[in-house]
Protein backbone atom coordinates (compact mmCIF):
# COMPACT_ATOMS: atom_id res chain seq x y z
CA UNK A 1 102.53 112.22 110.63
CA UNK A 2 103.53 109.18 113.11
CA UNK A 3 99.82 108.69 113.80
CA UNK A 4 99.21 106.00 116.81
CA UNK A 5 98.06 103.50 114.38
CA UNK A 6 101.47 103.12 113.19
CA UNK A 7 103.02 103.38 116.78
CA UNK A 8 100.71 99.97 117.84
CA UNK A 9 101.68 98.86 114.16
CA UNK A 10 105.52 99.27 115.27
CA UNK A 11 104.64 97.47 118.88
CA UNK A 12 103.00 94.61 117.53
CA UNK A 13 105.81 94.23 114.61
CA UNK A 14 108.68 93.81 117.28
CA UNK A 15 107.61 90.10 118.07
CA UNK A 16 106.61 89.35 114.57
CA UNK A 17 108.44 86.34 113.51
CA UNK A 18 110.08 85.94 110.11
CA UNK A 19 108.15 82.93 107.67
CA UNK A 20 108.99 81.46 104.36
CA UNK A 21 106.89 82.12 101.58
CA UNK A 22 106.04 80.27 98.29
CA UNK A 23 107.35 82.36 95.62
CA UNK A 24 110.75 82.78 93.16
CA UNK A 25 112.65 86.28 92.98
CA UNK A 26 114.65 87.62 90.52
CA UNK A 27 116.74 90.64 91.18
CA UNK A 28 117.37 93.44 88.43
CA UNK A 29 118.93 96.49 87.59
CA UNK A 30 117.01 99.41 86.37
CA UNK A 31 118.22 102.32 84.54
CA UNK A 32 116.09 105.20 84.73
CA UNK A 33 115.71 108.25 82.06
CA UNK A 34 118.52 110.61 84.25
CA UNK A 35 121.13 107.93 83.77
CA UNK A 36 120.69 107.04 87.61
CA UNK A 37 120.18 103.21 88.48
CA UNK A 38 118.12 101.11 91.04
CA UNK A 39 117.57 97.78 92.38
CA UNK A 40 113.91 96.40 91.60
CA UNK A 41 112.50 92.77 92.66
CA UNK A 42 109.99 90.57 90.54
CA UNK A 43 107.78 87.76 92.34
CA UNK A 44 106.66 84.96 90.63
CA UNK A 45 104.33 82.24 91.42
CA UNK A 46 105.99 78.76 91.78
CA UNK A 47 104.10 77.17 89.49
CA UNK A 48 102.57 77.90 85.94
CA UNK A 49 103.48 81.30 83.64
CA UNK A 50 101.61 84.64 84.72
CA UNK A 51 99.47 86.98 82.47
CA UNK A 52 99.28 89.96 84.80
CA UNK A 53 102.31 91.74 86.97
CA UNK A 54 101.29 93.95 89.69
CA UNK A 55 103.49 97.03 89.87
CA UNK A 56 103.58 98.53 94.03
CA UNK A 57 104.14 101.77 93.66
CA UNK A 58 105.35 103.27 97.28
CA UNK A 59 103.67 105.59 99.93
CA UNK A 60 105.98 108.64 100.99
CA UNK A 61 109.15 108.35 102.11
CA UNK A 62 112.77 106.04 101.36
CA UNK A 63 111.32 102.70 100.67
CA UNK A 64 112.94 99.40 99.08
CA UNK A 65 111.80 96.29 97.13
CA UNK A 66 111.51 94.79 100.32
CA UNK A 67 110.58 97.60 102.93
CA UNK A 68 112.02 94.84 106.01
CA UNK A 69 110.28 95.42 109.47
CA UNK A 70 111.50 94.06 112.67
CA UNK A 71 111.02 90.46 111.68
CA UNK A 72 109.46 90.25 108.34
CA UNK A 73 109.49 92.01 105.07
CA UNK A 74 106.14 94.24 103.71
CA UNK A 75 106.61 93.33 100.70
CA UNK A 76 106.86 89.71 101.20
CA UNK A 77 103.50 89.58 102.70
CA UNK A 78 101.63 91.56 99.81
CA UNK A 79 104.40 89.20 97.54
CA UNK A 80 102.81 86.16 98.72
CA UNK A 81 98.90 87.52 98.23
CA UNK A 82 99.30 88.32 94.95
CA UNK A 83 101.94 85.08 93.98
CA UNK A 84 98.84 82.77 95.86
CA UNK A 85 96.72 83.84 93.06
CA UNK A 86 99.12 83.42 90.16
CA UNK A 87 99.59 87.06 89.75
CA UNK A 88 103.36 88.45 89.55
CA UNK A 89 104.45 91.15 92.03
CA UNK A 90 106.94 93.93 91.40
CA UNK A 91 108.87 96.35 94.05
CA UNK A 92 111.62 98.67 93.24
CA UNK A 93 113.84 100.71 95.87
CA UNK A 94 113.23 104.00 95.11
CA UNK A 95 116.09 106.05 93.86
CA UNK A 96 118.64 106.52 96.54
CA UNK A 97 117.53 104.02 98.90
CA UNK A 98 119.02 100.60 99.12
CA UNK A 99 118.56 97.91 101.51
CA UNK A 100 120.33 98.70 105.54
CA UNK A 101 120.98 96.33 108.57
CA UNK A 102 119.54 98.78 110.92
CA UNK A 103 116.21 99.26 112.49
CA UNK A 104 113.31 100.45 112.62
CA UNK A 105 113.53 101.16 108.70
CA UNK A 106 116.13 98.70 107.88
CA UNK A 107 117.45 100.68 104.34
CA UNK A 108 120.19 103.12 103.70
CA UNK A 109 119.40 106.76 102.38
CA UNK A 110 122.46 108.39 99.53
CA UNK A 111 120.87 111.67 100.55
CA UNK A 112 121.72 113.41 97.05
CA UNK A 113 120.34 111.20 94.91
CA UNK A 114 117.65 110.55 96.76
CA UNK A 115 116.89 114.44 96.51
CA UNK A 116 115.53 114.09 93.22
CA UNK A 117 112.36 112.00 94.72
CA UNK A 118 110.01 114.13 93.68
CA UNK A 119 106.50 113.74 91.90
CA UNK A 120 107.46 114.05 88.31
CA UNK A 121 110.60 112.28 88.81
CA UNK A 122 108.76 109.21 90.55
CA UNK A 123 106.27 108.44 87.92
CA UNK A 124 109.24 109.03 85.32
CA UNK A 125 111.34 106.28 87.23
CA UNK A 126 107.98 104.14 87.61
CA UNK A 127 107.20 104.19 83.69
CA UNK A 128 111.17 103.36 83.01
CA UNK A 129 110.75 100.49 84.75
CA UNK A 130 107.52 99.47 83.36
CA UNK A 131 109.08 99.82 80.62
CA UNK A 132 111.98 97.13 81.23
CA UNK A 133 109.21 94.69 82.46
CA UNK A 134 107.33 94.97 78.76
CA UNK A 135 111.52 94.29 77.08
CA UNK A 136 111.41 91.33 78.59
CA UNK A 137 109.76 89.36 76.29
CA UNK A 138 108.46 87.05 78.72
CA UNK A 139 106.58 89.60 80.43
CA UNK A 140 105.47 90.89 76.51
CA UNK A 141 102.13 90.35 76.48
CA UNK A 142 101.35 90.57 80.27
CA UNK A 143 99.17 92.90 82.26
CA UNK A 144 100.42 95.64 84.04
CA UNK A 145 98.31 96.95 87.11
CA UNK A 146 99.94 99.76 89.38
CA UNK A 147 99.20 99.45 92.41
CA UNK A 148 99.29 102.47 94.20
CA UNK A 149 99.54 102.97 98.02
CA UNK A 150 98.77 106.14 99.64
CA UNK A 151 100.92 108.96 97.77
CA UNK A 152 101.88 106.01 95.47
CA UNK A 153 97.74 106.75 94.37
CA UNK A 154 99.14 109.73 92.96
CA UNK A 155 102.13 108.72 90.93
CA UNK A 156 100.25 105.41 90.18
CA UNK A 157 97.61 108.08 88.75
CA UNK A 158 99.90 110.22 87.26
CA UNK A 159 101.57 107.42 85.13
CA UNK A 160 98.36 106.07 83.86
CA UNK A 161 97.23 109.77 82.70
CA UNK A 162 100.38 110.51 81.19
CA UNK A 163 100.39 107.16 78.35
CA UNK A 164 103.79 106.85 77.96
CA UNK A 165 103.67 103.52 78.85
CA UNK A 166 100.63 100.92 78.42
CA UNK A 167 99.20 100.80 82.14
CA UNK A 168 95.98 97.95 82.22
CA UNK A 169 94.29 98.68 85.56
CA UNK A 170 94.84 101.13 88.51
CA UNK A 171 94.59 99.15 92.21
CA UNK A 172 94.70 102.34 94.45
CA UNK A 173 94.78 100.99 98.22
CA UNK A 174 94.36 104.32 100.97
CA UNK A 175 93.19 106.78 98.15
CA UNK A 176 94.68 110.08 98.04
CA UNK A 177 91.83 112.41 96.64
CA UNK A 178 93.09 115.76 97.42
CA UNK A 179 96.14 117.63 96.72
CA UNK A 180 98.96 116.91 99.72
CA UNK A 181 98.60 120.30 100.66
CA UNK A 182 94.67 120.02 101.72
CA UNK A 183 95.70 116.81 102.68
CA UNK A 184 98.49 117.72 104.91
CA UNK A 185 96.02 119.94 106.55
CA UNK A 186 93.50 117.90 107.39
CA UNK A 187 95.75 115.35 109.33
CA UNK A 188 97.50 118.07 110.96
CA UNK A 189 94.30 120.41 111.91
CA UNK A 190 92.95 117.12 113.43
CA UNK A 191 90.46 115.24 111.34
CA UNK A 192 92.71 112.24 111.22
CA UNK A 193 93.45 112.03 114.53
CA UNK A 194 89.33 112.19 114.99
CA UNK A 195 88.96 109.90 112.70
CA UNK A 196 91.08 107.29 114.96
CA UNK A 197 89.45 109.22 118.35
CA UNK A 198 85.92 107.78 116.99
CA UNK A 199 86.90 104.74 115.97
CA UNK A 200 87.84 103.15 119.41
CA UNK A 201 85.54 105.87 122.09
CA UNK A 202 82.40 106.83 120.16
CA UNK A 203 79.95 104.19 120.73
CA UNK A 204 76.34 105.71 119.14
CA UNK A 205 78.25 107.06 115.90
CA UNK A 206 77.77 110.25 116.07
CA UNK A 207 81.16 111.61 115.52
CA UNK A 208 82.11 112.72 118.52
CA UNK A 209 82.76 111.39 122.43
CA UNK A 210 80.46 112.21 125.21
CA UNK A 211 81.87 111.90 128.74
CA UNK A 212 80.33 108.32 129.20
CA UNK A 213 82.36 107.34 126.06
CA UNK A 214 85.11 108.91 127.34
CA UNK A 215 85.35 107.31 130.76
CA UNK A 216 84.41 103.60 129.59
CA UNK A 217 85.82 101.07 131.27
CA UNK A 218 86.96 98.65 128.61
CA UNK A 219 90.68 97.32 128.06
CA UNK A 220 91.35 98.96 124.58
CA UNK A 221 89.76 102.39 125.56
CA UNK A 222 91.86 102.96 128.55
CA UNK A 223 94.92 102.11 126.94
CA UNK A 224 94.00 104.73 123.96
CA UNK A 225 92.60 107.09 126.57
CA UNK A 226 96.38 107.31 128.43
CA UNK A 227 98.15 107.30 125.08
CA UNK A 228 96.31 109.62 123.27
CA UNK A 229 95.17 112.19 125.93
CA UNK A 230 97.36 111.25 128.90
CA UNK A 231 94.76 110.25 131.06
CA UNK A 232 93.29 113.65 131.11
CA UNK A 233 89.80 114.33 132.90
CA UNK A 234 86.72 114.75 130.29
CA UNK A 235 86.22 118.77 131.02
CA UNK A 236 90.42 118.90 130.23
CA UNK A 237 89.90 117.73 126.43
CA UNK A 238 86.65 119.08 126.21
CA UNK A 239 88.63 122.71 126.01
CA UNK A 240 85.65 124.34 123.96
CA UNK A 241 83.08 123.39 126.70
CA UNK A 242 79.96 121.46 125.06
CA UNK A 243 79.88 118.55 126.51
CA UNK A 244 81.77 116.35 123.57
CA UNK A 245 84.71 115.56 122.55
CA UNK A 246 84.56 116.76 118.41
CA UNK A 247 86.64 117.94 116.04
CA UNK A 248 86.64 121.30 117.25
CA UNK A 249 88.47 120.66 120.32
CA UNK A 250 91.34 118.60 119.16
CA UNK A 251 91.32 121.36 115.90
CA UNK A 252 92.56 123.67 118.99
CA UNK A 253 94.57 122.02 120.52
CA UNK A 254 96.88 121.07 117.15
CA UNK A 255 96.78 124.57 116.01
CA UNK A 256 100.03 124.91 117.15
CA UNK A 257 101.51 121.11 115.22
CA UNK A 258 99.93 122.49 111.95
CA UNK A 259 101.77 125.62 112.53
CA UNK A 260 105.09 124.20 113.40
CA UNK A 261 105.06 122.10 110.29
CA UNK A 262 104.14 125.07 107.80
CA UNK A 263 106.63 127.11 109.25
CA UNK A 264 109.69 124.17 108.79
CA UNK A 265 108.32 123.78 105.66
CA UNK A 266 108.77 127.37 104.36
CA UNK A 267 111.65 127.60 106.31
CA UNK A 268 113.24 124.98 104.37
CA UNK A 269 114.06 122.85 107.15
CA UNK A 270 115.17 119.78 105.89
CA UNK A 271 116.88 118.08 109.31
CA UNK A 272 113.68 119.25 111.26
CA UNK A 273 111.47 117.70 108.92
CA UNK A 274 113.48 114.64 108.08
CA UNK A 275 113.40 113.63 112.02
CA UNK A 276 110.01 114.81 112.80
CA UNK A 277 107.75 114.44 110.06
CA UNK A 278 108.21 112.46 106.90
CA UNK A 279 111.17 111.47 105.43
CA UNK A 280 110.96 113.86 102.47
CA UNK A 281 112.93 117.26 101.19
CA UNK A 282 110.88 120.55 100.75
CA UNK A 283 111.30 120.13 97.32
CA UNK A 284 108.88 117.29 97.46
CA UNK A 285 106.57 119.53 99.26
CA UNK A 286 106.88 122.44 96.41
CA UNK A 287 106.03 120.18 93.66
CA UNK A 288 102.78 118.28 95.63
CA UNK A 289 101.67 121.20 96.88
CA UNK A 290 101.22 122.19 93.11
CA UNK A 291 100.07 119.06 91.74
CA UNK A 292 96.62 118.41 90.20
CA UNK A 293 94.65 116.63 92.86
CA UNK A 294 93.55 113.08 91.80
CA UNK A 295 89.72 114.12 92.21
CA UNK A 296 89.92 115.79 88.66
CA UNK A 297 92.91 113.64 87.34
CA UNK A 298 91.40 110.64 87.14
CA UNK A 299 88.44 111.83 85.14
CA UNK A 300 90.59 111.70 82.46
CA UNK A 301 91.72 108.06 83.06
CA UNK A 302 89.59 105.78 81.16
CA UNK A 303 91.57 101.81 82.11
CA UNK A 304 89.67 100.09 85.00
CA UNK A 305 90.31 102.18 88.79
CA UNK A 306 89.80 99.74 91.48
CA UNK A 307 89.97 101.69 94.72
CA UNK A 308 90.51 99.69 98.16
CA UNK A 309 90.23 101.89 101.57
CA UNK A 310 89.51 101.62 105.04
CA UNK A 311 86.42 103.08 106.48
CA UNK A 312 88.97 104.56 109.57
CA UNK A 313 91.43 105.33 107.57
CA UNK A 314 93.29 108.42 109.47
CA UNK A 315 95.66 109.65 106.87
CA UNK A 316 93.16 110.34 104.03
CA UNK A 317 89.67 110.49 104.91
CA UNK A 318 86.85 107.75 103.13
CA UNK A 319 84.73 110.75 102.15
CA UNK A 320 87.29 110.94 98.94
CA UNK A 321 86.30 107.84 97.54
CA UNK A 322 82.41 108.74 97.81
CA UNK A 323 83.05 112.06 96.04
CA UNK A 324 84.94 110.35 93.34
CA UNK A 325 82.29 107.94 92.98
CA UNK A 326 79.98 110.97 92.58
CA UNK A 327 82.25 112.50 90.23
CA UNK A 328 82.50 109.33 87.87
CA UNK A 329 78.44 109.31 88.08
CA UNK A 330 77.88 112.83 87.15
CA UNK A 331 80.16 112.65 83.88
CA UNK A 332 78.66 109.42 83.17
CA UNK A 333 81.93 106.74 83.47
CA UNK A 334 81.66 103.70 83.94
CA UNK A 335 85.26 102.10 84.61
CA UNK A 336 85.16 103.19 88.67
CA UNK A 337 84.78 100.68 91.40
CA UNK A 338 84.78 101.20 94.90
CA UNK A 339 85.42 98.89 98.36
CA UNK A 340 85.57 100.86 101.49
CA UNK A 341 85.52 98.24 104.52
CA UNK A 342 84.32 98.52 107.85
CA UNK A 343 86.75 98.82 110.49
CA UNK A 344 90.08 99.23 108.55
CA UNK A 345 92.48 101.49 108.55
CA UNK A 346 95.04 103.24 106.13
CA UNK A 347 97.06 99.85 105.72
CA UNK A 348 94.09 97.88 105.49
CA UNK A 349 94.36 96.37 108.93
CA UNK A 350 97.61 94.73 107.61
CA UNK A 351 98.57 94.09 111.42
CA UNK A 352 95.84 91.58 111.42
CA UNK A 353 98.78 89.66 109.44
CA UNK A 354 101.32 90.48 111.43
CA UNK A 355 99.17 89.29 114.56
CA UNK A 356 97.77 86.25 113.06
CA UNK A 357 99.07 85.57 109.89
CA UNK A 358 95.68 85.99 107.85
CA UNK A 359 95.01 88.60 105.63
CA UNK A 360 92.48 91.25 106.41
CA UNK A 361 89.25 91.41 104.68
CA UNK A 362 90.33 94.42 102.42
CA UNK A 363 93.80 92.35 101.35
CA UNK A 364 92.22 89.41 100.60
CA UNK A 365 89.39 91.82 98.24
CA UNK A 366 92.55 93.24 96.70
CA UNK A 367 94.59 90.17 96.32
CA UNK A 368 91.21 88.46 94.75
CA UNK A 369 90.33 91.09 92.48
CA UNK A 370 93.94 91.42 90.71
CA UNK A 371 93.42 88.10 89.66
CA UNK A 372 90.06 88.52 88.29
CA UNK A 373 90.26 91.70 86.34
């Protein structure tokens, strides 16, 4: 889901300017178990040897070691965090995708090997090339941690269930609790785009938008206010007639997007999908939509979870991490902790970066605690 987060994110990213930072690459070549290859990139600090590499492990969709922007490269900025703190950083393009000159995604897509990205065959291509970092035998005796972001929470949790290769520490940054398919639904019935609603219009916290929220005068509420809801009158959006703006009203009036998207789905239609929604097959669809969710996964997980998410995250809600601490409290484990932060979204207000050039609150925490660990 293009959420408007992500539309601002893209705004703000146009006149982004691109920086030098203070760390060494190396480029490799990864062969993974179906005989396929891909391009993976390994950050090291400028100075002194590392004892810890942490392994990104992508959100949904084609991404590369890079994942270049309109005038700087994702990956570079998390690079830098980590490499600032002596940790080593690892990115990988994901099978099929390789670095492209064109905007706004800036790879290229082989569309038949890239097919095969699917949930068993991602954490299979993650531990192969965990793998080639431990045959190095500088890298020996380091640290692994994966860190996953958003669906990258599942693989990342996948791998480090599985043992087939010696994973340290899970950093899971905009945790994915639920199965896709619950989670797919909740964006797409409306929670998510509530989630955003309340962050900027509801002013006593109480989860929904009374008409003097609504019509505030303020700079950032009247440009949400046209973008979201078309400058609409109050008793417009408020189409079940109680006198707030909740859940229940924009529920009805994406009734129909959830519907649409369920139907390409089982329709198998790929172009549809591919232009409108995610970049992803239905195939990747069929095998989320039957994974184990991560609530019960990682009970079984017993290496350090360090989860980092934003309090307004949109794309999976903060309730997760609360039930998982629950979860880890009822069967008694201890090697859980949690850092949900105030006013952040799914990307951990990374556009404060982009804006400013200074990490957000729940980067720096993440950047900080890799290095403690």
């Amino acid at each position: 889901m293009k959420s408007f987060q992500k539309w601002v994110l893209a705004a703000i990213l146009s006149v982004a300017s691109v920086q030098a930072y203070a760390f060494s690459s190396e480029i490799f070549t990864v062969e993974l178990p179906d005989g396929e290859t891909t391009t993976v990139r390994l950050c090291l600090p400028e100075a002194g040897e590392i004892d810890r590499i942490v392994f990104a492990v992508h959100g949904t969709g084609p991404y590369t070691y890079l994942t270049q922007r309109q005038g700087f490269n994702y990956y570079d900025v998390l690079a830098e965090g980590f490499c600032e703190k002596g940790v080593g950083f690892f990115s990988y393009n994901r099978r099929g995708v390789d670095l492209g000159d064109t905007g706004p995604w800036f790879d290229t897509v082989d569309s038949l090997r890239y097919a095969r990205y699917e949930p068993h065959t991602e954490a299979a291509d993650v531990e192969a090339m965990v793998a080639f970092l431990k045959n190095d035998k500088r890298f020996k005796n380091c640290k692994i941690f994966l860190y996953g972001i958003s669906e990258g929470t599942i693989i990342a949790s996948m791998v480090a269930e599985r043992q087939n290769v010696t994973i340290d520490a899970l950093l899971l940054h905009g945790y994915a609790h639920e199965n896709m398919l619950d989670i797919i639904k909740w964006q797409n019935t409306g929670n998510g785009a509530m989630v955003l609603i309340n962050s900027i219009f509801d002013r006593n916290g109480d989860k929904s938008v009374n008409r003097e929220e609504y019509e505030f005068e303020d700079p950032v509420v009247t440009a949400y206010r046209g973008h979201l809801f078309q400058n609409l009158p109050f008793d417009s959006v408020n189409v079940v007639k109680d006198n707030v703006i909740n859940i229940d009203d924009i529920a009805k009036m994406r009734e129909p997007v959830h519907h649409i998207l369920t139907t390409k789905i089982r329709d198998h239609e790929e172009s549809w999908i591919w232009k409108n929604y995610f970049r992803v097959t239905t195939n990747w669809f069929r095998e989320h939509f039957a994974l184990e969710p991560n609530k019960t996964r990682l009970l079984r997980v017993n290496i350090p979870i360090y989860v980092f998410h934003g309090k307004d995250d949109a794309n999976v809600p903060a309730e997760g991490v609360y039930d998982l601490e629950k979860r880890f409290d009822t069967c008694g484990k201890s090697n859980l902790k949690t850092f949900v932060f105030d006013r952040h979204n799914h990307d951990l207000n990374f556009q404060d970066w982009v804006a400013t050039k200074s990490y957000s609150e729940g980067l720096q925490k993440l950047f900080n605690t890799s290095a403690e660990i």
